[in-house]
C-alpha atoms as a PDB file:
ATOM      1  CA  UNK A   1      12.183 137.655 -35.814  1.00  0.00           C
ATOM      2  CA  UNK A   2      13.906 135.865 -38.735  1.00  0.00           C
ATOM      3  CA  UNK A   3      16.161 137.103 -41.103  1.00  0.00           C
ATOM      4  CA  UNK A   4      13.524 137.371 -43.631  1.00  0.00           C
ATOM      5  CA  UNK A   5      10.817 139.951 -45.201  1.00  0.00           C
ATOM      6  CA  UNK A   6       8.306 140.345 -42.893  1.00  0.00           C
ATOM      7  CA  UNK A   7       5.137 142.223 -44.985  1.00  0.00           C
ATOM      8  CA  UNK A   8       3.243 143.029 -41.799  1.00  0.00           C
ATOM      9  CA  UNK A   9      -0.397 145.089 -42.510  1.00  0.00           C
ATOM     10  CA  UNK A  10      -2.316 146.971 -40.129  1.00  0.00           C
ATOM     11  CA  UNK A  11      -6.340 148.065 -41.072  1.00  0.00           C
ATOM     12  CA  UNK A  12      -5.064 150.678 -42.453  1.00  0.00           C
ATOM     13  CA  UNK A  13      -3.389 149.436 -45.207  1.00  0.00           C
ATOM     14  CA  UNK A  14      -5.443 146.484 -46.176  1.00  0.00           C
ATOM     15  CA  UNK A  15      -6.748 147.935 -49.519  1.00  0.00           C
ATOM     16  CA  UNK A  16      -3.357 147.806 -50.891  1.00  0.00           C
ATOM     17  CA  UNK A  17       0.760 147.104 -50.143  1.00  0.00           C
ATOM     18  CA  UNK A  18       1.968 147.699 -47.029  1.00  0.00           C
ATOM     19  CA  UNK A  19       3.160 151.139 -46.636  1.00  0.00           C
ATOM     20  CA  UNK A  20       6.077 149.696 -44.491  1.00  0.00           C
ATOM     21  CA  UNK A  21       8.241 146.874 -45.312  1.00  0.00           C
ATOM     22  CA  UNK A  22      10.240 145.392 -42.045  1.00  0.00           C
ATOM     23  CA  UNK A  23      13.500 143.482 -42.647  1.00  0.00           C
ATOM     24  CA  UNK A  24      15.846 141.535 -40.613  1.00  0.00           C
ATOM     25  CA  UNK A  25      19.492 141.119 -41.475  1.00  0.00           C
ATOM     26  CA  UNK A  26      20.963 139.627 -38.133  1.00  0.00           C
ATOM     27  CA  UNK A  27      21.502 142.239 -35.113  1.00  0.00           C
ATOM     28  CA  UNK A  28      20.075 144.730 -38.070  1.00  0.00           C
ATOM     29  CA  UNK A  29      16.639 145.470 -38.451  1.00  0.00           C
ATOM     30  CA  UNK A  30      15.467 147.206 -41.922  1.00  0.00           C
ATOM     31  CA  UNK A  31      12.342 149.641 -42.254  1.00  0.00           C
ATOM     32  CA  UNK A  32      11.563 150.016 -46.035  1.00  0.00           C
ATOM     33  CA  UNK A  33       9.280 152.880 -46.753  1.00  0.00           C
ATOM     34  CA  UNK A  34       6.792 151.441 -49.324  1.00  0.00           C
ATOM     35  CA  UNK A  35       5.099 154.167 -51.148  1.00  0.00           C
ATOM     36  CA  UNK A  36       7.132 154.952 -54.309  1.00  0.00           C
ATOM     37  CA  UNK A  37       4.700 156.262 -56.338  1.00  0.00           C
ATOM     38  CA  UNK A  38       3.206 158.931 -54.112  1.00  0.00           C
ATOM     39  CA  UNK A  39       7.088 159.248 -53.624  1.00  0.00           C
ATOM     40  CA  UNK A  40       6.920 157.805 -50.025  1.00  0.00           C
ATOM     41  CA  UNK A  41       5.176 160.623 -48.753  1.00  0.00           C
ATOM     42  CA  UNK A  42       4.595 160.493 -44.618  1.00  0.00           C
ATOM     43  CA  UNK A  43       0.856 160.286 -44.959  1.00  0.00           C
ATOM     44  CA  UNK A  44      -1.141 159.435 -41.421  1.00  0.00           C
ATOM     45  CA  UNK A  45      -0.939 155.352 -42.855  1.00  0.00           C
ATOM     46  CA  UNK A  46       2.846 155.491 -43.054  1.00  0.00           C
ATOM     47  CA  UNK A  47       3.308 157.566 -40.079  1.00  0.00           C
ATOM     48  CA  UNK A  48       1.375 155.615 -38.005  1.00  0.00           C
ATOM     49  CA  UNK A  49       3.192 151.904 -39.334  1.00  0.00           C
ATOM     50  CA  UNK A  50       6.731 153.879 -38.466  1.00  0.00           C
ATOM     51  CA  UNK A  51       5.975 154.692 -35.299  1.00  0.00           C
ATOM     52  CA  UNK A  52       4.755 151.000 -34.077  1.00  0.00           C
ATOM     53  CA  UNK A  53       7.482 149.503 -35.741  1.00  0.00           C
ATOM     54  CA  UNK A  54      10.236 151.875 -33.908  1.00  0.00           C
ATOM     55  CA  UNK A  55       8.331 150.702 -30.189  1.00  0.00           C
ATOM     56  CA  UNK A  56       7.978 146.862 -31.063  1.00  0.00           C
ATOM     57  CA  UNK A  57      11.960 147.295 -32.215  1.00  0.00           C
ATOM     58  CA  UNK A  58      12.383 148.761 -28.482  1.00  0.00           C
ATOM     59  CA  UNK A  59      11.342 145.517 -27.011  1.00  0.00           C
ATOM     60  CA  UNK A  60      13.403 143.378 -29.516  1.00  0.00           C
ATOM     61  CA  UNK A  61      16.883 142.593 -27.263  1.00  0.00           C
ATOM     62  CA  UNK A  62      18.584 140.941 -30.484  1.00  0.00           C
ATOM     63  CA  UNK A  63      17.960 144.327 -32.694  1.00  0.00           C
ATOM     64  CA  UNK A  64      21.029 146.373 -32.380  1.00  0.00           C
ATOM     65  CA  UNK A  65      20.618 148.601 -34.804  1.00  0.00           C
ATOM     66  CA  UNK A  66      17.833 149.801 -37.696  1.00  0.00           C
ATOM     67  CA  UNK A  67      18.430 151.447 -41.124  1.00  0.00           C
ATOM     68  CA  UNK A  68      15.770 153.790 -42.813  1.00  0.00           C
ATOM     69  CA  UNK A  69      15.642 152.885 -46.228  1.00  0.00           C
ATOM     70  CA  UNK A  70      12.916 153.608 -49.030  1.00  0.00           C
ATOM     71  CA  UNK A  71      11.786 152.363 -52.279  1.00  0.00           C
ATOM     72  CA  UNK A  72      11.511 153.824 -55.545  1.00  0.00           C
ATOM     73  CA  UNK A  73      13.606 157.087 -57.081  1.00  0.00           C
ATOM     74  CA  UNK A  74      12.408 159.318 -54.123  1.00  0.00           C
ATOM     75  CA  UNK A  75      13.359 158.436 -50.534  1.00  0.00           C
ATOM     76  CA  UNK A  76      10.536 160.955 -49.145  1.00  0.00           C
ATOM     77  CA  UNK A  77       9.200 163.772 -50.375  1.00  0.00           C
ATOM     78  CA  UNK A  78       7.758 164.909 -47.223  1.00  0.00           C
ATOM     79  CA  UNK A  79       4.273 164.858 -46.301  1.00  0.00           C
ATOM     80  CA  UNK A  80       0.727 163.973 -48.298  1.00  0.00           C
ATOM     81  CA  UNK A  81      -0.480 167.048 -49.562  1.00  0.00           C
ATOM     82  CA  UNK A  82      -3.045 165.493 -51.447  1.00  0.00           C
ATOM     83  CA  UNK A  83      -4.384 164.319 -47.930  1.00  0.00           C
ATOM     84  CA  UNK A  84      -3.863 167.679 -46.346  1.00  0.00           C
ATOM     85  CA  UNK A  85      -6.197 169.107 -49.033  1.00  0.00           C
ATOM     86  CA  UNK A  86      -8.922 166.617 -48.859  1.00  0.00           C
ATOM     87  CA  UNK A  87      -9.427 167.516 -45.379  1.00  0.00           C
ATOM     88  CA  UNK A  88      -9.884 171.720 -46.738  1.00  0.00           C
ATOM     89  CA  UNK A  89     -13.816 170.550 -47.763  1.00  0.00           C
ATOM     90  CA  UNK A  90     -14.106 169.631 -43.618  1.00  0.00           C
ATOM     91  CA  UNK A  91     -16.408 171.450 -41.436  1.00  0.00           C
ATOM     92  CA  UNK A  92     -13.435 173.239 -39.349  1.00  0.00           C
ATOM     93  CA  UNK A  93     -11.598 173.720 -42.864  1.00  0.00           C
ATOM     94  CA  UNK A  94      -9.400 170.721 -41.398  1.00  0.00           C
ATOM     95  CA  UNK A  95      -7.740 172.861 -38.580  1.00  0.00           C
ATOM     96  CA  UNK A  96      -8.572 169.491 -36.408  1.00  0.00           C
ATOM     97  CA  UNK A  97      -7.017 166.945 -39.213  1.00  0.00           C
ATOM     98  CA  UNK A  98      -3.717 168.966 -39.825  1.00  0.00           C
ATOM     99  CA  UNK A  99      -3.417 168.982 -35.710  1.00  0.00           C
ATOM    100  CA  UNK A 100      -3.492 165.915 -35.440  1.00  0.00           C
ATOM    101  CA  UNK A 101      -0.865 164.805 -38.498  1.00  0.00           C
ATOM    102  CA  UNK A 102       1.525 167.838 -37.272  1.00  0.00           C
ATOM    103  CA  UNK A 103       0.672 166.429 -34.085  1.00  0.00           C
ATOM    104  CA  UNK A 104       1.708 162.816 -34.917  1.00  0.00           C
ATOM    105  CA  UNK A 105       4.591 163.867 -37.185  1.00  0.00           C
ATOM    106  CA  UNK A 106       6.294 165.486 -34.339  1.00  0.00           C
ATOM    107  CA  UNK A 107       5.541 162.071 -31.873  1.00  0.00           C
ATOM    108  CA  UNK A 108       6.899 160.158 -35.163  1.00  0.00           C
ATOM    109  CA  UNK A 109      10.341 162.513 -35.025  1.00  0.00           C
ATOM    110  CA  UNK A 110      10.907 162.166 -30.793  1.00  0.00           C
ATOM    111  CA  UNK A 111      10.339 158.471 -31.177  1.00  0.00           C
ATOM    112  CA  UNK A 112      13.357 158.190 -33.452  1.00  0.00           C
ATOM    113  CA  UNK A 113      15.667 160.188 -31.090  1.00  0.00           C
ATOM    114  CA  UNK A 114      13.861 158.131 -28.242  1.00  0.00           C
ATOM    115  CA  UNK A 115      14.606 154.598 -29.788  1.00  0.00           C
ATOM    116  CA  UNK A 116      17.409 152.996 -28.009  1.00  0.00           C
ATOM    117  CA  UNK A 117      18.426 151.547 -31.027  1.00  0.00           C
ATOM    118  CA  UNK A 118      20.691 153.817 -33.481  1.00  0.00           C
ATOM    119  CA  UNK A 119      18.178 154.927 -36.503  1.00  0.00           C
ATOM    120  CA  UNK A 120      20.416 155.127 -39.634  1.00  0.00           C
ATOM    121  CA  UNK A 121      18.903 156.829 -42.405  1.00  0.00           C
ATOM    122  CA  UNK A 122      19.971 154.986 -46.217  1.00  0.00           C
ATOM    123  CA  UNK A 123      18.780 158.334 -48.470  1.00  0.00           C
ATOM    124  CA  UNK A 124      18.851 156.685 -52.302  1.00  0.00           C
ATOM    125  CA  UNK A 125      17.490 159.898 -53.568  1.00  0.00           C
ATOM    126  CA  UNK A 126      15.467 163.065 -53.281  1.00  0.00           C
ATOM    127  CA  UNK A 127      14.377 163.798 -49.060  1.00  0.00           C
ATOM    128  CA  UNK A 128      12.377 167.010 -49.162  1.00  0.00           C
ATOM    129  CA  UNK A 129      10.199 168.598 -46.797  1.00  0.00           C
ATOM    130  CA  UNK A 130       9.496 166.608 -43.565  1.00  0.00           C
ATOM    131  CA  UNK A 131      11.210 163.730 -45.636  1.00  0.00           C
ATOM    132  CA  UNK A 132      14.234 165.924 -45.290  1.00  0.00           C
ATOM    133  CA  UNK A 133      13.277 166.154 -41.748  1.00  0.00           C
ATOM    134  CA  UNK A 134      13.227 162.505 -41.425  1.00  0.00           C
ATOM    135  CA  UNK A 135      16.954 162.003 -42.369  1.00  0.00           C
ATOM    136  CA  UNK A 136      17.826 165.072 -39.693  1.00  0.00           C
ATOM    137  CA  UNK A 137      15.979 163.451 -37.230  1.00  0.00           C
ATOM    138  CA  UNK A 138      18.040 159.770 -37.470  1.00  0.00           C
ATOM    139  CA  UNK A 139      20.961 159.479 -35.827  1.00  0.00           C
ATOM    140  CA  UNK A 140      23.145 158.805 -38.593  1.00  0.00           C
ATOM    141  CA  UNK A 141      22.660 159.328 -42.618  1.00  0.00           C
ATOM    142  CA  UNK A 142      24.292 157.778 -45.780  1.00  0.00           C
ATOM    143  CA  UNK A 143      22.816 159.610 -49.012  1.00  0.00           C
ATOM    144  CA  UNK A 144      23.682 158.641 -52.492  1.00  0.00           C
ATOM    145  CA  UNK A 145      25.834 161.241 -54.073  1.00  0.00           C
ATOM    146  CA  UNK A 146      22.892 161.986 -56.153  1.00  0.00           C
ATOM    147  CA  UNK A 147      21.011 162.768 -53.384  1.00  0.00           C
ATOM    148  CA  UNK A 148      19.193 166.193 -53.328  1.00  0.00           C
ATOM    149  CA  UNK A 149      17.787 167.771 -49.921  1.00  0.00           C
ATOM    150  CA  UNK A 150      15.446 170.936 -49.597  1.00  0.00           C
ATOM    151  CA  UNK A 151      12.888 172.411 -47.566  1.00  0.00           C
ATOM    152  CA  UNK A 152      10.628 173.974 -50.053  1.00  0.00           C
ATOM    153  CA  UNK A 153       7.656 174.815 -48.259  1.00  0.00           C
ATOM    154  CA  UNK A 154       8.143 178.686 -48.650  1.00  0.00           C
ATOM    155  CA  UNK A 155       7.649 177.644 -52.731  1.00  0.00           C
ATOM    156  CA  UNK A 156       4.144 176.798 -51.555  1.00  0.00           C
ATOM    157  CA  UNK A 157       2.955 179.474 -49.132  1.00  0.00           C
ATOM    158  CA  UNK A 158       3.974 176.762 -46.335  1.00  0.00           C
ATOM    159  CA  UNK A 159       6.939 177.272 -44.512  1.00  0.00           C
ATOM    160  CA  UNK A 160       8.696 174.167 -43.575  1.00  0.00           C
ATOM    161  CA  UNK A 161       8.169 175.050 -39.535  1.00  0.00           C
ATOM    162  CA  UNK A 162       8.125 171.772 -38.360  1.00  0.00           C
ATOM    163  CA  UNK A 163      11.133 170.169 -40.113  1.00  0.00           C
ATOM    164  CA  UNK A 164      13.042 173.850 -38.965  1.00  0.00           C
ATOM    165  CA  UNK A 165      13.161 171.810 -35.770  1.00  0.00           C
ATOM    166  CA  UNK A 166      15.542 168.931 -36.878  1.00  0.00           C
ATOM    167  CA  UNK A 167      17.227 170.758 -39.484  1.00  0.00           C
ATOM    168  CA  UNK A 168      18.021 173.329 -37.064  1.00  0.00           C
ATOM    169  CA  UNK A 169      19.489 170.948 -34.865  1.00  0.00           C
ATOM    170  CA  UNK A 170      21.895 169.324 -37.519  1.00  0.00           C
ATOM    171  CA  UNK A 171      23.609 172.294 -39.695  1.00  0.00           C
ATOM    172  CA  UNK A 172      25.178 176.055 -38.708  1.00  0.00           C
ATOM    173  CA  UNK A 173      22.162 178.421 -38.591  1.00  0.00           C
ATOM    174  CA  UNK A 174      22.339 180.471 -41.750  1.00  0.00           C
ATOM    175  CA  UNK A 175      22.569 177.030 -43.697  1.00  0.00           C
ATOM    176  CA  UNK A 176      19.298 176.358 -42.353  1.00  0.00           C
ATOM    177  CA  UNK A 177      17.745 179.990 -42.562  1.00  0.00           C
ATOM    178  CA  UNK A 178      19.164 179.287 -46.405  1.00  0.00           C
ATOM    179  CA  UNK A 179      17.707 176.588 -47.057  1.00  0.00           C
ATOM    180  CA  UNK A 180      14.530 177.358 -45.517  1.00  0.00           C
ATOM    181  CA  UNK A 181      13.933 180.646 -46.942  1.00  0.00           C
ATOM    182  CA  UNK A 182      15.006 179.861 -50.364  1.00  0.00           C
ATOM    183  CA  UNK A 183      13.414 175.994 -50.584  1.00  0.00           C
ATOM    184  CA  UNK A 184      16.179 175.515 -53.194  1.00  0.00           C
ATOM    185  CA  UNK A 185      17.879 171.937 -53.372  1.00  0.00           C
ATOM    186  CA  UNK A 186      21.375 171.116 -52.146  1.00  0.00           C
ATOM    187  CA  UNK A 187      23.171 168.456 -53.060  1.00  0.00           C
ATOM    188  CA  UNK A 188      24.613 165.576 -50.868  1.00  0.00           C
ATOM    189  CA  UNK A 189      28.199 166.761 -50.858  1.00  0.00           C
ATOM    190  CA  UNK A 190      27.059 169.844 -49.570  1.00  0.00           C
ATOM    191  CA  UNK A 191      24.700 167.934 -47.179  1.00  0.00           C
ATOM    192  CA  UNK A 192      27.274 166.109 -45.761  1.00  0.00           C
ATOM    193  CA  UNK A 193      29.765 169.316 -45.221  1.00  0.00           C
ATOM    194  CA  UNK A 194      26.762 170.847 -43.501  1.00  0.00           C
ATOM    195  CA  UNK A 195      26.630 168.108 -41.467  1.00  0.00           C
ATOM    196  CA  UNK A 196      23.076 166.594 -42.775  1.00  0.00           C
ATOM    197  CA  UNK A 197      24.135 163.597 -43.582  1.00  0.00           C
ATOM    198  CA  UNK A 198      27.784 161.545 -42.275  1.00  0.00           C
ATOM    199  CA  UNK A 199      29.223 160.041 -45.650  1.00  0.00           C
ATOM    200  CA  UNK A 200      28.219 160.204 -49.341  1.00  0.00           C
ATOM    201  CA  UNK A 201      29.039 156.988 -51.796  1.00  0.00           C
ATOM    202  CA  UNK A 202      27.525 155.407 -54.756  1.00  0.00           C
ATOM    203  CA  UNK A 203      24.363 155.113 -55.512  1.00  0.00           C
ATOM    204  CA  UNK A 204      24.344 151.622 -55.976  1.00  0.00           C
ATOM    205  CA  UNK A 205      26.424 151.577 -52.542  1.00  0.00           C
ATOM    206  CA  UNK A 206      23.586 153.562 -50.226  1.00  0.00           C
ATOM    207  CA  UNK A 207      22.317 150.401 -48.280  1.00  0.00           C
ATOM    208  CA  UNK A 208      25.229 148.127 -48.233  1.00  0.00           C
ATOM    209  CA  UNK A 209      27.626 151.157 -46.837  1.00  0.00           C
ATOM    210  CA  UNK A 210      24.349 152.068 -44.310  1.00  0.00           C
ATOM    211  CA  UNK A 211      24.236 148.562 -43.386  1.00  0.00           C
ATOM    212  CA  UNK A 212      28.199 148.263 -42.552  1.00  0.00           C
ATOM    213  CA  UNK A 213      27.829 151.223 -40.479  1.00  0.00           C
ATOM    214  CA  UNK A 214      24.898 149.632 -38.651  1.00  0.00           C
ATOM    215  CA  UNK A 215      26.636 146.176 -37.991  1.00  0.00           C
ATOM    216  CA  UNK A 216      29.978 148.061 -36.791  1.00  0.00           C
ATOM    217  CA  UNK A 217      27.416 149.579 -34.405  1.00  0.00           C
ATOM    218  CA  UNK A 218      25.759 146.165 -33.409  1.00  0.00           C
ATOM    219  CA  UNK A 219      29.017 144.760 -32.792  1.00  0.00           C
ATOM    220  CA  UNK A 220      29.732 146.990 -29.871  1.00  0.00           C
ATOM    221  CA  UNK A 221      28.011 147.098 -26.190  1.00  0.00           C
ATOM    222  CA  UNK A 222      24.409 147.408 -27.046  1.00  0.00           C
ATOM    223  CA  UNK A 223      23.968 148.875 -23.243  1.00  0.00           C
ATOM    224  CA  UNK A 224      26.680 151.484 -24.157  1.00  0.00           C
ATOM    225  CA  UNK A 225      25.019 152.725 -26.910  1.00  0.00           C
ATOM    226  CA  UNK A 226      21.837 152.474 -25.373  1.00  0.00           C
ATOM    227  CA  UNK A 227      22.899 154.890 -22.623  1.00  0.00           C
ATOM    228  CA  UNK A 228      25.221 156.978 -24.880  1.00  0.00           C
ATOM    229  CA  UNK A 229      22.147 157.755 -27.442  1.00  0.00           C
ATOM    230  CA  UNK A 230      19.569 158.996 -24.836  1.00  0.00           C
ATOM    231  CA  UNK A 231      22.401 160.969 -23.231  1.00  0.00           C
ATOM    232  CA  UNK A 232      23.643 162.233 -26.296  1.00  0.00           C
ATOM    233  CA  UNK A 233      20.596 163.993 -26.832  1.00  0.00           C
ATOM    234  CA  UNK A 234      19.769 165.171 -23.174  1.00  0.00           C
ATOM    235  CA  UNK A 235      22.887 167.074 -22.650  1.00  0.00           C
ATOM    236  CA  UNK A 236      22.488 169.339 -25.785  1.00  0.00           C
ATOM    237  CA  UNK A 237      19.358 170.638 -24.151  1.00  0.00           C
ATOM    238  CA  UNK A 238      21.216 171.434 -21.369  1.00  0.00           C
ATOM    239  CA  UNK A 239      23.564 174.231 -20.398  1.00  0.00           C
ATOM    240  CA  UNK A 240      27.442 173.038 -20.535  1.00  0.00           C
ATOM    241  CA  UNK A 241      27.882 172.873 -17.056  1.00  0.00           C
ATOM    242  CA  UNK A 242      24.369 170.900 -16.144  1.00  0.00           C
ATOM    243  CA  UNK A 243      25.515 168.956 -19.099  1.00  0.00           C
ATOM    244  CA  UNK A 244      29.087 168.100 -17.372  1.00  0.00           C
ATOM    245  CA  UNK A 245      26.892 167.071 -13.924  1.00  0.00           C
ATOM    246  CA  UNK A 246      24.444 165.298 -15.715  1.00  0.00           C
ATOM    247  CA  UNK A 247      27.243 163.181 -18.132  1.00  0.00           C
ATOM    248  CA  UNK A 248      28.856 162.905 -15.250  1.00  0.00           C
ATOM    249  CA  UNK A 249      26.371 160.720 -13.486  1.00  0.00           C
ATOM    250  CA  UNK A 250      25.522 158.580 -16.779  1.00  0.00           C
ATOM    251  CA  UNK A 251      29.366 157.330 -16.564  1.00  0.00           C
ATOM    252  CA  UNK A 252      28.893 156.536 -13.130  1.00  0.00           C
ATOM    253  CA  UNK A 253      26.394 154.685 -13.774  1.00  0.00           C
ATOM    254  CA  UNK A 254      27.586 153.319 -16.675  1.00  0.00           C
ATOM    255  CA  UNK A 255      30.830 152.802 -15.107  1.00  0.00           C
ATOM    256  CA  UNK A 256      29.069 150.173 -12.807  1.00  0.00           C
ATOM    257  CA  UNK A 257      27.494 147.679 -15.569  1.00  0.00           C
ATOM    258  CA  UNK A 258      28.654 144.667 -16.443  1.00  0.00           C
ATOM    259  CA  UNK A 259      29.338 145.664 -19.860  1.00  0.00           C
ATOM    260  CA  UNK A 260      31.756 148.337 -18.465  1.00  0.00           C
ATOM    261  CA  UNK A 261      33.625 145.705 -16.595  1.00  0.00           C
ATOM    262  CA  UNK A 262      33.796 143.245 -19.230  1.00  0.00           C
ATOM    263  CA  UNK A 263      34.778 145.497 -22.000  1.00  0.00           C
ATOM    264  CA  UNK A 264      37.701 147.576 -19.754  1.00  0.00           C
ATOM    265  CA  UNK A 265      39.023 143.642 -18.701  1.00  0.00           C
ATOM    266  CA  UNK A 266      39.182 143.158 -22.334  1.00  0.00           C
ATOM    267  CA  UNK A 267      41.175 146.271 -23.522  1.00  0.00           C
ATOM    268  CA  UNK A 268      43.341 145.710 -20.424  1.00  0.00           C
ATOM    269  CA  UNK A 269      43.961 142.043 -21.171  1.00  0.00           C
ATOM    270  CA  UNK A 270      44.619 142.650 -24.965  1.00  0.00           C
ATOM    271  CA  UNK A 271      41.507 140.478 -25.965  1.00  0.00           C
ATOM    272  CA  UNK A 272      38.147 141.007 -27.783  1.00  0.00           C
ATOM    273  CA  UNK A 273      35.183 141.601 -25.549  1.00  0.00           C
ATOM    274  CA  UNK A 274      32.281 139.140 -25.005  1.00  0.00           C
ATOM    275  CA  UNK A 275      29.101 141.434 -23.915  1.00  0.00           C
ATOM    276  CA  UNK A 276      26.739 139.922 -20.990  1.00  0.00           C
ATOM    277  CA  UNK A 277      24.015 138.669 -22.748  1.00  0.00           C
ATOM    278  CA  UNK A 278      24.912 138.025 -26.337  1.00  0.00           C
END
C-alpha cells in the first residue's frame, strides 16, 4: 500500500462517496470516517467498511500503527437513527434490523481491541453516543480541546447500553453512571482527567499530535506491541492472580523472540535496536 489516498468502495457505497477514506503515511495507516453531513454517524455502510478495513490492516506486516480520524465538525455522533427508524414500518417492527446493527456494532468494537495494531482515536470534535463509544473502545485518544463527549441516549428514551460497555471500562464508575444517566456533555479536559481520552491539544494540532504518538509507537518492536495489546486486554478480565500466571507466561514467551533478544543486546550494548524483519 502506498503512501497515498486510497478511496476504496464496496456495493454498498456506490451511489455516493465512500463512507471510509484509507490513508497511508509510512508504518501509519489512516481511517477517515467520511460522512460529515449525517455527522459520521456508524450506520450499517460505515460499520461494515470499518470493520474490513481493521482485518485487511491485520494482514498488512508494514502497518504499525492506525489513527481514527473523521471529517467534518463532528467526529461521530453515534449511530443512524434515521436508519433505525426506517426499519419501525418493518413487519417485526425492526426487532430483526436493530439485532443485527447492535449485533454488528458490538463485532465492530471487539475488532478494535482485537487488532494487533494500536487503534488511536484523532477526536476533532463532538463523539456522542456509540461515537463516544468508538473513542473508548481505541486504544489510545487525542481530542481537540474543544472536544465535547456524552452519552445522551437517556435524552431520547434510549439508554446508551451498549456504549456503557466501553465507557465503563475507561473512567471510575460514578463518572460513567454520570454521564450516562444525565446524557449531559463533558468537555475534553475533563475527558482526559477521567481517563477517556490520553492528551488534549489544539484543534488544529488533533492529527499531527495523534500521528506522532502513532509513529513513536511504530518505531518500537511491532511483535512487542503485538503481544502486549492482546495481553493488555486479557488480564483485566481476569482475577489478579490468574492475571500474574497468565502475564507470566506471555513474557516467557515473549522473552524467547527474536525481538526480545535483539532489543535487550541493544540496551545492554548502548546502541539503537534493529527489529528482525524491518
Amino acid at each position: 500500500m502506498s503512501d497515498t489516498a486510497v478511496q476504496e468502495t464496496s456495493a454498498a457505497e456506490e451511489a455516493g462517496p465512500p463512507v471510509l477514506l484509507r490513508e497511508r503515511k509510512g508504518p501509519v495507516a489512516i481511517l477517515r470516517l467520511n460522512r460529515p453531513e449525517q455527522r459520521n454517524c456508524l450506520d450499517e455502510a460505515l460499520m461494515t467498511a470499518l470493520q474490513h478495513a481493521l482485518v485487511r490492516l491485520t494482514a498488512h506486516l508494514d502497518v504499525r500503527a492506525i489513527v481514527l480520524a473523521a471529517n467534518g465538525p463532528v467526529f461521530c455522533a453515534g449511530h443512524d437513527l434515521k436508519e433505525l427508524t426506517a426499519h419501525r414500518k418493518d413487519g417485526d417492527g425492526g426487532r430483526a434490523f436493530y439485532e443485527k446493527i447492535m449485533s454488528q456494532c458490538s463485532t465492530l468494537m471487539q475488532a478494535i481491541m482485537k487488532c494487533p495494531k494500536p487503534v488511536i482515536a484523532a477526536v476533532h470534535g463532538t463523539a456522542t453516543a456509540a461515537g463516544c463509544q468508538l473513542v473508548a473502545t481505541c486504544d489510545l485518544a487525542v481530542a481537540a480541546d474543544t472536544a465535547k463527549f456524552c452519552t445522551p441516549g437517556v435524552n431520547i428514551g434510549l439508554f446508551c447500553s451498549t456504549p456503557m460497555v466501553a465507557l465503563s471500562r475507561n473512567v471510575p464508575r460514578k463518572i460513567a453512571m454520570e454521564m450516562l444517566l444525565t446524557g449531559e456533555m463533558i468537555a475534553a479536559a475533563e475527558a482526559a482527567a477521567y481517563g477517556l481520552v490520553n492528551r488534549v491539544v489544539a484543534a488544529d494540532q488533533v492529527f499531527e499530535e495523534a500521528m506522532a504518538l502513532a509513529n513513536r509507537i511504530a518505531s518500537r518492536s511491532a511483535v512487542a506491541v503485538e503481544i502486549g495489546k492482546e495481553a493488555f486486554y486479557a488480564q483485566t478480565e481476569l482475577g489478579v492472580a490468574q492475571a500474574y500466571g497468565y502475564t507470566s507466561e506471555v513474557m516467557v514467551h515473549n522473552m524467547l523472540m527474536a525481538d526480545a533478544v535483539e532489543g535487550i543486546g541493544a540496551f545492554l550494548g548502548k546502541r539503537e535496536p534493529k527489529w528482525p524483519g524491518v
